[in-house]
C-alpha atoms as a PDB file:
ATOM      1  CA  UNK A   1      -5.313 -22.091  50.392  1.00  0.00           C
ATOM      2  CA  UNK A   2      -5.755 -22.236  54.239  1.00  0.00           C
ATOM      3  CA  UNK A   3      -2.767 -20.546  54.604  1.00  0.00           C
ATOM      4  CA  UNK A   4      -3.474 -17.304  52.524  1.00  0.00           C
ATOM      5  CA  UNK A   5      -5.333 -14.435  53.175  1.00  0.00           C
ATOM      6  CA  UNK A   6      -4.216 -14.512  56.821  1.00  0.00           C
ATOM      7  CA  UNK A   7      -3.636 -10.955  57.328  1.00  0.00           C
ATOM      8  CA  UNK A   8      -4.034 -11.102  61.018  1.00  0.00           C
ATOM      9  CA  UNK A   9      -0.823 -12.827  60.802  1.00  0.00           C
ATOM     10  CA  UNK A  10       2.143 -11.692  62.549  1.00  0.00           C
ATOM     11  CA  UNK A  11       4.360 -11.184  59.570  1.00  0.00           C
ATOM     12  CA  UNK A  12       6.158  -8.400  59.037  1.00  0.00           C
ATOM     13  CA  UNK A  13       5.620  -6.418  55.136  1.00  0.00           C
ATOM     14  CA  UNK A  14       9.368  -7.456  55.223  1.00  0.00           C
ATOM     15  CA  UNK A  15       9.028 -11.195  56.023  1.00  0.00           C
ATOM     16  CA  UNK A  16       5.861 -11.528  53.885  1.00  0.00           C
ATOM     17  CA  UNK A  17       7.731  -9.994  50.626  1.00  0.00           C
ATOM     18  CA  UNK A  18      10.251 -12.511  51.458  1.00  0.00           C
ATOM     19  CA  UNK A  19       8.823 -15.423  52.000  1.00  0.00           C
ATOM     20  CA  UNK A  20       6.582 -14.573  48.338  1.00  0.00           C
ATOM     21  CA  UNK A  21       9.381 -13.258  46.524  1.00  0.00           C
ATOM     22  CA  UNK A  22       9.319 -15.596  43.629  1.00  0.00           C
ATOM     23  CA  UNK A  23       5.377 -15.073  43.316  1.00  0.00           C
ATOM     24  CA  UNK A  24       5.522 -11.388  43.850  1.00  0.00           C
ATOM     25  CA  UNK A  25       8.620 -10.434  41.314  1.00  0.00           C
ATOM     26  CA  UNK A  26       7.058 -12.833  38.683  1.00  0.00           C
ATOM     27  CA  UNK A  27       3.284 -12.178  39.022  1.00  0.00           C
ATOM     28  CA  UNK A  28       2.944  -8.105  39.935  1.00  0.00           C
ATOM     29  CA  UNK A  29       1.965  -5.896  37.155  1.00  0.00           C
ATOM     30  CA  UNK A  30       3.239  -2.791  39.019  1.00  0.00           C
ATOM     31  CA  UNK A  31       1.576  -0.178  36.781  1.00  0.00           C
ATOM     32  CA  UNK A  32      -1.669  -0.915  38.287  1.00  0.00           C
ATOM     33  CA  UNK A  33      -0.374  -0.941  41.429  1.00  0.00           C
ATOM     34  CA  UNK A  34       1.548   2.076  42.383  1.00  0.00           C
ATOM     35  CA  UNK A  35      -1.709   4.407  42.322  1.00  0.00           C
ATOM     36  CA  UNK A  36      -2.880   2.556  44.985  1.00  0.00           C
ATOM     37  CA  UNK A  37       0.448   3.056  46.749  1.00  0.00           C
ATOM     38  CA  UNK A  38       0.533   6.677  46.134  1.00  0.00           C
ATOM     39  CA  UNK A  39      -2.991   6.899  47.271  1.00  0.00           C
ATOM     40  CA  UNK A  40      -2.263   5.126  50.877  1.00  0.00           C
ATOM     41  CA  UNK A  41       1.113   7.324  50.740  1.00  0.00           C
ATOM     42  CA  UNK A  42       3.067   4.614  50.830  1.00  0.00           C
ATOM     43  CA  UNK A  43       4.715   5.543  47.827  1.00  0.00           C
ATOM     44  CA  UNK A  44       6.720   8.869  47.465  1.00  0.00           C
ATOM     45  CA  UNK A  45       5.512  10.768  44.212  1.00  0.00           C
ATOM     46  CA  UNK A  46       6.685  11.628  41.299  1.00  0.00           C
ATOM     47  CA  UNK A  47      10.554  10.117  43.119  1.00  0.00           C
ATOM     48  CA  UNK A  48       9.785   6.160  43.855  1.00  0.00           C
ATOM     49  CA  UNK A  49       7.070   5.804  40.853  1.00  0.00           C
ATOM     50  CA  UNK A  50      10.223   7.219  38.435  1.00  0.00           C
ATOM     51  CA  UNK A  51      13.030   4.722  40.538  1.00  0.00           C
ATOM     52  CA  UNK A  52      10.387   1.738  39.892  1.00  0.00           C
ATOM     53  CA  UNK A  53       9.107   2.518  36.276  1.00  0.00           C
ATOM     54  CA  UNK A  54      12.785   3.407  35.205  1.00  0.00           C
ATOM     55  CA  UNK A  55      13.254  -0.299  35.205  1.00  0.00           C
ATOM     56  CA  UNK A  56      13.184  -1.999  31.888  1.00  0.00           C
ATOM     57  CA  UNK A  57      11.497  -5.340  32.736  1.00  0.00           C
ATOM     58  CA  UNK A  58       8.289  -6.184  34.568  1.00  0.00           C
ATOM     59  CA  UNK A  59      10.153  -8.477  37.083  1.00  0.00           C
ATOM     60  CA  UNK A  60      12.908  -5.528  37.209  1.00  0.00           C
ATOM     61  CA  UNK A  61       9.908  -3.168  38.413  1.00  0.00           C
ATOM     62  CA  UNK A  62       8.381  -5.363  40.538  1.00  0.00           C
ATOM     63  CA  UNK A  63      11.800  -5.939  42.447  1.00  0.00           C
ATOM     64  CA  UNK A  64      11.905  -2.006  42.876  1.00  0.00           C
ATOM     65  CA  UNK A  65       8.453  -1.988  44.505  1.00  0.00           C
ATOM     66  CA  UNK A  66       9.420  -4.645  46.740  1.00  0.00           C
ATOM     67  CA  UNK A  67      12.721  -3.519  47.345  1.00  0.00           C
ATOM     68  CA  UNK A  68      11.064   0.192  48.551  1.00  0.00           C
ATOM     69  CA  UNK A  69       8.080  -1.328  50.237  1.00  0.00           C
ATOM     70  CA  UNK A  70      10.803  -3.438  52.517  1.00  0.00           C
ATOM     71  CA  UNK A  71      12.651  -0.271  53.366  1.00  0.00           C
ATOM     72  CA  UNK A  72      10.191   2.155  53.926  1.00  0.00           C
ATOM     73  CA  UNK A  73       8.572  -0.453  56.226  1.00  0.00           C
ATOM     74  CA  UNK A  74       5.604   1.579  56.364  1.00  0.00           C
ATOM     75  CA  UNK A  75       3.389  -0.357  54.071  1.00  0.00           C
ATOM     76  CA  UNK A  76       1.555  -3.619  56.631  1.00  0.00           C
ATOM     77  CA  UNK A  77       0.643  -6.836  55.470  1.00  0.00           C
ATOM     78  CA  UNK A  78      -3.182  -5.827  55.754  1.00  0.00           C
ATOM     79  CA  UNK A  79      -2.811  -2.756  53.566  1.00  0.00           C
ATOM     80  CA  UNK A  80      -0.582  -4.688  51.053  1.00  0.00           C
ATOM     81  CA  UNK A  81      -3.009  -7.514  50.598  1.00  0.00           C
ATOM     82  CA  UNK A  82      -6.206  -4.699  50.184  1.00  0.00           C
ATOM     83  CA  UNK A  83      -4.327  -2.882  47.414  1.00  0.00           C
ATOM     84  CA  UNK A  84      -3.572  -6.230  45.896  1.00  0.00           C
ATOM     85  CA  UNK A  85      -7.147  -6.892  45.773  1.00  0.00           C
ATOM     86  CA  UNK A  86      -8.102  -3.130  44.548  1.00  0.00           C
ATOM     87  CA  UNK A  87      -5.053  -3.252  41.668  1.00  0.00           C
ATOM     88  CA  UNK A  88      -6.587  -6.585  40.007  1.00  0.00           C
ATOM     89  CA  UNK A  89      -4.468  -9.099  42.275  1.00  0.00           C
ATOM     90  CA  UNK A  90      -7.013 -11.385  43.508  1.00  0.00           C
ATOM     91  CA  UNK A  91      -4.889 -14.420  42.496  1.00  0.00           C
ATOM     92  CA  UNK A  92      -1.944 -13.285  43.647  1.00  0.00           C
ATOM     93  CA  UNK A  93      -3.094 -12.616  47.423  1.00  0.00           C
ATOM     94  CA  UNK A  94      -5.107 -16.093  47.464  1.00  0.00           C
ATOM     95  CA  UNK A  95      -1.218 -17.413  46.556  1.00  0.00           C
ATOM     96  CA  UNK A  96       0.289 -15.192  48.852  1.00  0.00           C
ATOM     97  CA  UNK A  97       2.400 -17.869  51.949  1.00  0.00           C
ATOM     98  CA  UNK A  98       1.955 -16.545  55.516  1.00  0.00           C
ATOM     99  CA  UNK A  99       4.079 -17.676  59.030  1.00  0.00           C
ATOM    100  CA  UNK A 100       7.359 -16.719  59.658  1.00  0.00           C
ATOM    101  CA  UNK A 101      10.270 -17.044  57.229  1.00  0.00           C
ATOM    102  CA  UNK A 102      12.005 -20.257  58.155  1.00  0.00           C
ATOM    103  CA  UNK A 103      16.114 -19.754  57.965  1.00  0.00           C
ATOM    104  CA  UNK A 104      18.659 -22.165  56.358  1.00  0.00           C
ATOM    105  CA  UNK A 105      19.193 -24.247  59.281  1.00  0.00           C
ATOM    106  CA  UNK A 106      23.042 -25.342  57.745  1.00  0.00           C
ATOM    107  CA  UNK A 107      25.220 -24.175  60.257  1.00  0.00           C
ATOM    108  CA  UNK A 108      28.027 -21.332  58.309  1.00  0.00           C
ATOM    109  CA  UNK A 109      30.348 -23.275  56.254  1.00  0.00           C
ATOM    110  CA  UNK A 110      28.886 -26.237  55.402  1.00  0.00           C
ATOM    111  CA  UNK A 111      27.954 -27.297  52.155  1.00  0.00           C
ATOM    112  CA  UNK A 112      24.622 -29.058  51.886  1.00  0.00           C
ATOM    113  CA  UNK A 113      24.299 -32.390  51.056  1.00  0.00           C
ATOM    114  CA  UNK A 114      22.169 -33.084  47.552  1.00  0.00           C
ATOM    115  CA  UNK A 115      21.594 -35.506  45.277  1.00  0.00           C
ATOM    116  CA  UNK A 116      22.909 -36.076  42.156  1.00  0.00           C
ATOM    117  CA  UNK A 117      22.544 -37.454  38.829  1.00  0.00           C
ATOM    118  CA  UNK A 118      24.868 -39.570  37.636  1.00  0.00           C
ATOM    119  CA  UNK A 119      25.812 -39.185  33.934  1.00  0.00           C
ATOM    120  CA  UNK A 120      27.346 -42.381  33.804  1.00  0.00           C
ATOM    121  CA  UNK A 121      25.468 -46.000  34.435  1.00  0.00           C
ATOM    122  CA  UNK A 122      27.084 -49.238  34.805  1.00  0.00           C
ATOM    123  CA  UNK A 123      25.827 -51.956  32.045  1.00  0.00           C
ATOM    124  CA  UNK A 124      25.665 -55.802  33.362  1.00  0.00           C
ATOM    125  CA  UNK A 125      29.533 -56.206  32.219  1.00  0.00           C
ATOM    126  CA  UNK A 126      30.348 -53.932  34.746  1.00  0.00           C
ATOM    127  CA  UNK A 127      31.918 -51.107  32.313  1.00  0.00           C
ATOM    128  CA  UNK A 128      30.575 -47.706  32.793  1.00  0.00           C
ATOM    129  CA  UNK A 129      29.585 -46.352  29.530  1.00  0.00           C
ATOM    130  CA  UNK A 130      28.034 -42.561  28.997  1.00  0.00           C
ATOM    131  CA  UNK A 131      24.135 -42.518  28.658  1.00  0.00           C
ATOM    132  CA  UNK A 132      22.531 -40.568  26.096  1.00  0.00           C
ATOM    133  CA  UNK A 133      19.236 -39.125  24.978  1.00  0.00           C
ATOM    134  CA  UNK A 134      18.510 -40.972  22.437  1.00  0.00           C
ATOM    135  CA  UNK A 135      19.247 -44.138  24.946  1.00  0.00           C
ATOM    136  CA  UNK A 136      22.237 -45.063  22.403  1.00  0.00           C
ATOM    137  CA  UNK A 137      25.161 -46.372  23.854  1.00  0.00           C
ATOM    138  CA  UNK A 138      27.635 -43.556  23.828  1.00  0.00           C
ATOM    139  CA  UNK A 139      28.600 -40.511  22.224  1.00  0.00           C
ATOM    140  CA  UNK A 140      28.037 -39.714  18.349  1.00  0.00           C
ATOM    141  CA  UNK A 141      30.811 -39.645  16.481  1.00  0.00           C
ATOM    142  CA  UNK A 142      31.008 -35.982  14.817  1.00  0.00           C
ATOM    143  CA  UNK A 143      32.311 -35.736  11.668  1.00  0.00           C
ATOM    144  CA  UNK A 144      34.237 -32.826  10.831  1.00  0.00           C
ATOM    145  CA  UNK A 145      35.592 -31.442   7.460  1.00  0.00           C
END
């Protein structure tokens, strides 16, 4: 946690949202944000509370806050953080990752290089042969009608 709750940090609302998006999409309940948001007039009203709570899902809401927050760009990382705390957020501020957004350092074009699991092992005889759940040494035969 020595990295949260740094709202003297440089960040931009923009570069905050990003760098949290997983957290923030998965974790906001926006109904008991967007009075707040209102309140600060952050939020346009009755227009951006109907564009956010005319999506279907939770995550699909909080994306639309996020998504308006980032382009208004009015909203700063102190005031975001404060109506986190006022909407019954605690936990999700204390999560909240600060410092600049680091970008994919692959240059264009380039495919990264991962690792990967091999479905196949080779047994002492040298044969590959396909593993399986179950450890068994192969596939099942099916058995069809």
């Amino acid at each position: 946690m020595a990295d949260s709750l740094e709202t003297g940090s440089t960040d931009t609302i923009e570069a905050l949202i990003k760098k949290n998006f997983p957290l923030l999409s998965k974790r906001l309940q926006v109904g008991k944000l967007i009075p707040y948001f209102i309140q600060e007039g952050l939020l346009d009203f009755p227009e951006d509370k109907q564009v956010i709570m005319s999506k279907t899902t939770t995550r699909g809401k909080a994306e639309a806050l996020l998504e308006l927050l980032s382009e208004k760009g009015t909203c700063t990382t102190k005031m975001f953080v404060d109506i986190l705390k006022k909407g019954d957020h605690q936990h999700v501020a204390e999560q909240l990752k600060w410092g600049s957004v680091q970008k994919d350092k692959t240059p264009a074009g380039e495919k990264r290089k991962t690792k990967r699991r091999h479905l196949c092992q080779r047994s002492d005889s040298g044969s590959s042969r396909k593993r399986t759940k179950q450890g068994g040494k192969g596939r099942s035969k099916r058995r069809y009608p």
